[in-house]
C-alpha atoms as a PDB file:
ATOM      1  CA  UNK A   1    -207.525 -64.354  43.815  1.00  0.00           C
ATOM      2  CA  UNK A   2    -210.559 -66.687  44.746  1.00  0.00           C
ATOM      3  CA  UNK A   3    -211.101 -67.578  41.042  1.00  0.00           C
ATOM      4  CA  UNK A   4    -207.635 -67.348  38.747  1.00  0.00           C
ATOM      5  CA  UNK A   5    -205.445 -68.091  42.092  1.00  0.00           C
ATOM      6  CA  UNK A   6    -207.531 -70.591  43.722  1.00  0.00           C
ATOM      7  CA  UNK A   7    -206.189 -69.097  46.663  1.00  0.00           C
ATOM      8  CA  UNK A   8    -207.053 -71.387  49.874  1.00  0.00           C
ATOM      9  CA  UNK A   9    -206.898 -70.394  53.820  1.00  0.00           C
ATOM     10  CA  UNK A  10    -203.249 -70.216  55.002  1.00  0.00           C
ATOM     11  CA  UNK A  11    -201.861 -70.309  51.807  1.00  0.00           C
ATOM     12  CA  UNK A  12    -198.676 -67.742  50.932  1.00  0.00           C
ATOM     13  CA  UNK A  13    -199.503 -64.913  48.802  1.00  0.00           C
ATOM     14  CA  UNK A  14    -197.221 -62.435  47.596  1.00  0.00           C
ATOM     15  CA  UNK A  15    -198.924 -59.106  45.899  1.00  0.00           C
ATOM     16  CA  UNK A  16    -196.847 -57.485  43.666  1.00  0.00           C
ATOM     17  CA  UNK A  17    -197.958 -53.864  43.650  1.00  0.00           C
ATOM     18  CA  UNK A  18    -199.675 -53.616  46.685  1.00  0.00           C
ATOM     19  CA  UNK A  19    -200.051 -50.004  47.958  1.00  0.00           C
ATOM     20  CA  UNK A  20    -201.626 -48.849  44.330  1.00  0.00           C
ATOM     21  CA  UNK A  21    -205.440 -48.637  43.342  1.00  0.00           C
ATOM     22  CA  UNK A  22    -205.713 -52.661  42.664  1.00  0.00           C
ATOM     23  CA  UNK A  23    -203.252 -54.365  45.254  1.00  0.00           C
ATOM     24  CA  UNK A  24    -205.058 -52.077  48.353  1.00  0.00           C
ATOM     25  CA  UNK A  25    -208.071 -54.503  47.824  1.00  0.00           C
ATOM     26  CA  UNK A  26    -206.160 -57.529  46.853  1.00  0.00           C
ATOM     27  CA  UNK A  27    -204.290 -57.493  50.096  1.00  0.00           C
ATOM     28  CA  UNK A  28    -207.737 -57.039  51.773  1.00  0.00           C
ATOM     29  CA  UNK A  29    -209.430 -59.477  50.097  1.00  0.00           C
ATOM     30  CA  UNK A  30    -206.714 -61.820  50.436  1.00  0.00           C
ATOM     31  CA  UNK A  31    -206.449 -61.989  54.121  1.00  0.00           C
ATOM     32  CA  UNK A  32    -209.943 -62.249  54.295  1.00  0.00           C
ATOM     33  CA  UNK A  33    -209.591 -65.448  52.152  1.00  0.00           C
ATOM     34  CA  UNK A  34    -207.069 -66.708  55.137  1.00  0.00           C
ATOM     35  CA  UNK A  35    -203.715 -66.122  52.547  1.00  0.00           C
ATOM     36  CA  UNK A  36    -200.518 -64.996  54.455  1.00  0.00           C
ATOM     37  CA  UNK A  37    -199.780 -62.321  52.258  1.00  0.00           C
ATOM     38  CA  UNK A  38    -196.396 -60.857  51.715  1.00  0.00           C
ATOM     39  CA  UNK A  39    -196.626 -57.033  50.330  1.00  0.00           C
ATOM     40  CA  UNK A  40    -194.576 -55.600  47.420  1.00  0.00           C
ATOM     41  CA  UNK A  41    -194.348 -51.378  48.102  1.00  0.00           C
ATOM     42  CA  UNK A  42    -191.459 -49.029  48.363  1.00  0.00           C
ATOM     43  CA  UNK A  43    -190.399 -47.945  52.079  1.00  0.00           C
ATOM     44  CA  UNK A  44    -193.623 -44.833  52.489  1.00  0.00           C
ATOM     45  CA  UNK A  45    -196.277 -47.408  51.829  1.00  0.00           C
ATOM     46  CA  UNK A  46    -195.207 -50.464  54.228  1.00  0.00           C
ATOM     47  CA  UNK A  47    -196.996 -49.116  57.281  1.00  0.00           C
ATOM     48  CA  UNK A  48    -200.109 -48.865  54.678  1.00  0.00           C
ATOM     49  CA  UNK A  49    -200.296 -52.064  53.542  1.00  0.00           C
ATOM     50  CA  UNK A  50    -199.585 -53.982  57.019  1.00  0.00           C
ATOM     51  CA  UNK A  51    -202.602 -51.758  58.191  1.00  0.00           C
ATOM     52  CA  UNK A  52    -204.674 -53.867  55.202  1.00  0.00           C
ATOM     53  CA  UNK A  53    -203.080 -56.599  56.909  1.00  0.00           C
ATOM     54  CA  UNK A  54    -200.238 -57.370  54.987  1.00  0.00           C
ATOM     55  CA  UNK A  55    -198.128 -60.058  57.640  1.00  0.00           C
ATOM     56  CA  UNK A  56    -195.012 -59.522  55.617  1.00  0.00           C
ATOM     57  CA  UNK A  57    -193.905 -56.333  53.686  1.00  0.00           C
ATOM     58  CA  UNK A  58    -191.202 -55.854  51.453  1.00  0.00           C
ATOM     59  CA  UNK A  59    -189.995 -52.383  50.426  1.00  0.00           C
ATOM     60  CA  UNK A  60    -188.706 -52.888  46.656  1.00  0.00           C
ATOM     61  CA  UNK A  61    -186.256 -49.849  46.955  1.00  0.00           C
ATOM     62  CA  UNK A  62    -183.965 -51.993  49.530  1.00  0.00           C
ATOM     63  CA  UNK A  63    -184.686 -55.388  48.494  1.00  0.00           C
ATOM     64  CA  UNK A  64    -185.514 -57.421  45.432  1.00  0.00           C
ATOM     65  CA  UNK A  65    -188.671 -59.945  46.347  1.00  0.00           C
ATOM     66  CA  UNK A  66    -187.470 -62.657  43.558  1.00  0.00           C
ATOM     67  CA  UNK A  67    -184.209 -63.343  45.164  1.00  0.00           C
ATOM     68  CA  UNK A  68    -185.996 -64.603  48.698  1.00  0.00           C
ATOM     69  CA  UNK A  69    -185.624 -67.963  49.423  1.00  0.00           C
ATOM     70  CA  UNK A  70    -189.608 -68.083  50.524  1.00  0.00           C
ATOM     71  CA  UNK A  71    -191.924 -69.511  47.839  1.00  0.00           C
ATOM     72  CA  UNK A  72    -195.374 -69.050  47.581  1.00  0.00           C
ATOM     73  CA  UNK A  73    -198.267 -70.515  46.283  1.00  0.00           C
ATOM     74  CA  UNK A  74    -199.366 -67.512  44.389  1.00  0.00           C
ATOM     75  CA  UNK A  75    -198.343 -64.329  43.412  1.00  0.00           C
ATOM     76  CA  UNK A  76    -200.643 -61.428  41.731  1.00  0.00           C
ATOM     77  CA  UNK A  77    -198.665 -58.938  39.660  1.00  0.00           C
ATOM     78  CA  UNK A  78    -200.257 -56.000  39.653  1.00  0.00           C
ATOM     79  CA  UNK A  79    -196.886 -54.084  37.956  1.00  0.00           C
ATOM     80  CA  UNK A  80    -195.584 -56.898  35.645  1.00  0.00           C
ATOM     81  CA  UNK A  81    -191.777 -54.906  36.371  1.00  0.00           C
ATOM     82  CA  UNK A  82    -190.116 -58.196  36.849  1.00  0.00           C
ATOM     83  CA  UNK A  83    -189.091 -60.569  34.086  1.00  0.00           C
ATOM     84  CA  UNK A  84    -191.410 -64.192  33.967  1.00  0.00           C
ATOM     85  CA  UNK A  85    -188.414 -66.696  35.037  1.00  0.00           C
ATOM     86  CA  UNK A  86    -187.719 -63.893  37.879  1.00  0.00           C
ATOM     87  CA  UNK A  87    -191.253 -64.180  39.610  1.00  0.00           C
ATOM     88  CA  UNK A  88    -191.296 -67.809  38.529  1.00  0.00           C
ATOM     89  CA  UNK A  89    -187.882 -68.548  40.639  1.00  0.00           C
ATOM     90  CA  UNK A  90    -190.299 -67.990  44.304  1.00  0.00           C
ATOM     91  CA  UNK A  91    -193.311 -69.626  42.927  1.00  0.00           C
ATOM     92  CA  UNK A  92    -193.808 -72.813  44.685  1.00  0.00           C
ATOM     93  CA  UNK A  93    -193.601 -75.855  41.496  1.00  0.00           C
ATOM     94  CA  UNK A  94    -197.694 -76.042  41.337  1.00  0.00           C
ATOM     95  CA  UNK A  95    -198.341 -72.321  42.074  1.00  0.00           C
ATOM     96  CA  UNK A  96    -200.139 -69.984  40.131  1.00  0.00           C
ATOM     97  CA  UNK A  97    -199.001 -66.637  38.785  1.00  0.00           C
ATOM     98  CA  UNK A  98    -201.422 -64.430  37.879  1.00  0.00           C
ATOM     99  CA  UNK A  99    -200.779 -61.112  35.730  1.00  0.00           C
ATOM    100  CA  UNK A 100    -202.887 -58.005  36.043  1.00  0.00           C
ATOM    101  CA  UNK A 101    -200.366 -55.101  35.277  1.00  0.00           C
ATOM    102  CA  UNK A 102    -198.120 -54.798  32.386  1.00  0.00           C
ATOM    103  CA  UNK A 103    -195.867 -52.602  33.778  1.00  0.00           C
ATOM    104  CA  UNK A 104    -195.602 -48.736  33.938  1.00  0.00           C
ATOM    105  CA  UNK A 105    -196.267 -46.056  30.682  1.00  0.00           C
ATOM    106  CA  UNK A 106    -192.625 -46.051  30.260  1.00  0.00           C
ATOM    107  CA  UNK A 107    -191.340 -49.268  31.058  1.00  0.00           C
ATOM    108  CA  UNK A 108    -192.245 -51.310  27.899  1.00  0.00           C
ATOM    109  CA  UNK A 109    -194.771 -48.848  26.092  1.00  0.00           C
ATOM    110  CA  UNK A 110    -197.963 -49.943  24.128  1.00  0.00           C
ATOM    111  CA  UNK A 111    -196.833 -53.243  23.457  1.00  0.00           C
ATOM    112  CA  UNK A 112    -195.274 -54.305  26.545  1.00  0.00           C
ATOM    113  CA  UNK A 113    -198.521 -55.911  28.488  1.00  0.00           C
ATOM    114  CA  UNK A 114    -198.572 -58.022  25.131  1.00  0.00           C
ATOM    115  CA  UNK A 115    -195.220 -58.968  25.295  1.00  0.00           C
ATOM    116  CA  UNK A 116    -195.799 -60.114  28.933  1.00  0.00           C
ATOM    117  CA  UNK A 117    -199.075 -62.149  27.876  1.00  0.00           C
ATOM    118  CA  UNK A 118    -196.682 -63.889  24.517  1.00  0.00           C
ATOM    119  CA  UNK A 119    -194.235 -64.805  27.263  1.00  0.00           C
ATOM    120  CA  UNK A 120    -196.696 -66.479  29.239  1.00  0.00           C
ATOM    121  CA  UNK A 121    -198.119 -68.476  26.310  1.00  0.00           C
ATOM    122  CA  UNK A 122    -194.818 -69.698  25.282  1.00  0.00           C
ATOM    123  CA  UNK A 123    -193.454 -70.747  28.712  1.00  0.00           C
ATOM    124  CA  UNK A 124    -196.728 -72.166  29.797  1.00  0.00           C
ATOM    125  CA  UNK A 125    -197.111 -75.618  28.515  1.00  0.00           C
ATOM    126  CA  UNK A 126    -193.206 -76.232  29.152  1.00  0.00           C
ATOM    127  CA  UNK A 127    -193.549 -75.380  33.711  1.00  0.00           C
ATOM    128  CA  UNK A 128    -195.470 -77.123  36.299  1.00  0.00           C
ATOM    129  CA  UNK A 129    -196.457 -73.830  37.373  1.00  0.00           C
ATOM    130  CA  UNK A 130    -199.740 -71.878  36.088  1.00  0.00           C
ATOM    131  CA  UNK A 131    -199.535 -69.373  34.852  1.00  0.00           C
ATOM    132  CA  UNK A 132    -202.537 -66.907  34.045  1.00  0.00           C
ATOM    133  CA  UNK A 133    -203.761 -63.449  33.092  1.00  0.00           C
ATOM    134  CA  UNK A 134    -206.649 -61.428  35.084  1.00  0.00           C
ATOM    135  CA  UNK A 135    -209.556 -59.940  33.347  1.00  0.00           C
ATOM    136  CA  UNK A 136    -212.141 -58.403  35.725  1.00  0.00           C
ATOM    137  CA  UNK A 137    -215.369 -60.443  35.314  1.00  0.00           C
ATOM    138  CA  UNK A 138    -218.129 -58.955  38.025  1.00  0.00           C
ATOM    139  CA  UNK A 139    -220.593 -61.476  38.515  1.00  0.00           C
ATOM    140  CA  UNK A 140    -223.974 -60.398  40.826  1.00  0.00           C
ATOM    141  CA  UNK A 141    -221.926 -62.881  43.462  1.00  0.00           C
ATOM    142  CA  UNK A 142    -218.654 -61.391  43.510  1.00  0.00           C
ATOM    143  CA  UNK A 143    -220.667 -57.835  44.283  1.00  0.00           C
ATOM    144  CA  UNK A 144    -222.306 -59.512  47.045  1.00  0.00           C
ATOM    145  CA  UNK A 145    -219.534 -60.971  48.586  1.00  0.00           C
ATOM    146  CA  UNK A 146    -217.561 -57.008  48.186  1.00  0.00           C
ATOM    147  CA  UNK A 147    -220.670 -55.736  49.955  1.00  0.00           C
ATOM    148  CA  UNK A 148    -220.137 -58.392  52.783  1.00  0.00           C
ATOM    149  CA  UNK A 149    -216.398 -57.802  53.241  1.00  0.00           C
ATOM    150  CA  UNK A 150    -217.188 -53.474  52.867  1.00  0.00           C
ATOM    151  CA  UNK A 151    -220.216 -53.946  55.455  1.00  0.00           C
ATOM    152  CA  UNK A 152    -217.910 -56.009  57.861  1.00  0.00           C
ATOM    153  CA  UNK A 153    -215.251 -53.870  57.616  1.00  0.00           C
ATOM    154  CA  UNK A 154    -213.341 -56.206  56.172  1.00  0.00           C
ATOM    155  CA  UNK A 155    -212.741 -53.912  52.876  1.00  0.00           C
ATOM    156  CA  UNK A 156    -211.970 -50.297  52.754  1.00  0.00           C
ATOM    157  CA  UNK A 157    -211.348 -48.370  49.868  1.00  0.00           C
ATOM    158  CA  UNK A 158    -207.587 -46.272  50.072  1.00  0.00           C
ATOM    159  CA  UNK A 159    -208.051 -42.978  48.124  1.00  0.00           C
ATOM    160  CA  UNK A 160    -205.164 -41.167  47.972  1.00  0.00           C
ATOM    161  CA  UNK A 161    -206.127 -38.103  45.889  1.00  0.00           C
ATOM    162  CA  UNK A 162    -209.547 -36.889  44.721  1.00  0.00           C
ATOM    163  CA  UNK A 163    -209.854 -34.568  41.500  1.00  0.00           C
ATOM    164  CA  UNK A 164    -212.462 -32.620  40.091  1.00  0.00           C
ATOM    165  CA  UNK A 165    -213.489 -33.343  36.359  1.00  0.00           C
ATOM    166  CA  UNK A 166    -212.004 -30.287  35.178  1.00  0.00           C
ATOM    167  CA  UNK A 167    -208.582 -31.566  36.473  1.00  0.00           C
ATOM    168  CA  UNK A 168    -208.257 -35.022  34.573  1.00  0.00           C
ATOM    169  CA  UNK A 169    -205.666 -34.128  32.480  1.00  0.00           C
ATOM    170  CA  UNK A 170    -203.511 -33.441  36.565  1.00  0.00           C
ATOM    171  CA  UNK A 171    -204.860 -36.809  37.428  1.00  0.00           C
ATOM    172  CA  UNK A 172    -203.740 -38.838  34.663  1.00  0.00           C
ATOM    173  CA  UNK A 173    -200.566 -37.494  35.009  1.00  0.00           C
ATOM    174  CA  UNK A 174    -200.255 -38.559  38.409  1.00  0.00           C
ATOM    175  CA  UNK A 175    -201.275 -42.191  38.116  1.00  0.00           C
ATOM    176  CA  UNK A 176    -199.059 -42.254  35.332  1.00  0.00           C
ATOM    177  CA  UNK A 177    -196.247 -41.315  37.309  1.00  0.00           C
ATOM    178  CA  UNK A 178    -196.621 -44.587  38.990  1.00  0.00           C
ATOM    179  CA  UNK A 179    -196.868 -43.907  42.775  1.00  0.00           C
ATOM    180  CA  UNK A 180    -200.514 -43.751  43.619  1.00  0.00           C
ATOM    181  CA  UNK A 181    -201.445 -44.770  46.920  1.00  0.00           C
ATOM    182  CA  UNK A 182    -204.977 -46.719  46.206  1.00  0.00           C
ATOM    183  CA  UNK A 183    -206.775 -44.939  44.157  1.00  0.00           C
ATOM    184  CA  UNK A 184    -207.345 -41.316  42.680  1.00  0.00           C
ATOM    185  CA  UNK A 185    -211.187 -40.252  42.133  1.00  0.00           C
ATOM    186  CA  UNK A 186    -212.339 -37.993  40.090  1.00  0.00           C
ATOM    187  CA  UNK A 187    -215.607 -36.312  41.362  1.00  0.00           C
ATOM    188  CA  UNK A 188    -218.506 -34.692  39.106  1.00  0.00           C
ATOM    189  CA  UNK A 189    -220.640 -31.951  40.167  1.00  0.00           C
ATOM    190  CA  UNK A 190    -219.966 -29.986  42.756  1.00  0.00           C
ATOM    191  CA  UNK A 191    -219.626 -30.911  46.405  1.00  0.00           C
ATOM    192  CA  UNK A 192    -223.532 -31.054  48.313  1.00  0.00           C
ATOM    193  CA  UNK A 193    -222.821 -28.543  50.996  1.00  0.00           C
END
């Protein structure tokens, strides 16, 4: 958000995905960049995310985020479920969009994420708006500043579910299902008593 969505104090962020394993930080680190973030979830995860400190929520089974008439200044897509010109429609003319997910295993299958990135490429150079994908690049920095925000309370990991090794093959089926809550763990070992 700091780096791909320039994201500035009191700017409006909408998060696209925000109750699953990435958006549960994003909406952290977010407000503790100063955004006003509006959160994307269905209904069971709204109380969730305004806990992160979401100061808008909006629950996807009941309403449909791109027909708002608020515009923002970013938006992170953490699902990539919406067509471009959709998401592009309550992007503010010089905002940034910023892809991370390319939708669920059975929305577009293996090639949809690429089919999202080709759409960027081509629409890119013809909008005022940016428009950009997100590949995690960990510098020592950005591990600092997660410390920071972890040791000030600031950022708290949401696990939903925690699986032993044995049981990856019940694990992957449940992310794949789509409706993780943060994120699943998978522990190795057994628990220290």
């Amino acid at each position: 958000m700091r780096d791909r969505a320039n994201l500035q104090p009191g700017q409006k962020l909408l998060i696209n995905g925000a109750s699953g394993g990435v958006g549960t930080f994003a909406v952290q680190i977010a407000k503790s960049l100063g955004a006003e973030v509006t959160a994307v979830c269905s209904g069971r995860n709204l109380d969730l995310v305004r806990s992160l400190g979401a100061a808008h929520v909006v629950d996807y089974t009941k309403e449909d985020f791109t027909k708002s008439e608020e515009r923002y200044d970013a938006i992170l897509d953490n699902v990539g479920n919406r067509a471009l010109s959709e998401c592009r429609r309550v992007l503010k003319p010089k905002g940034i969009y910023v892809l991370i997910g390319g939708g669920g295993p059975n929305e577009q299958g293996f090639i949809g994420p690429f089919l999202s990135l080709a759409r960027m490429f081509v629409t890119s150079p013809f909008v005022s708006q940016q428009l950009r994908m997100m590949i995690a690049e960990l510098t020592p920095e950005d591990l600092e500043r997660l410390r920071d925000l972890t040791e000030s309370g600031k950022l708290t990991p949401v696990i939903d579910r925690t699986y032993p090794l044995t049981e990856l093959p019940a694990a992957l089926r449940y992310l794949e299902e789509g409706h993780a809550r943060g994120k699943v763990v998978i522990t190795v070992g057994s628990p220290s008593p």
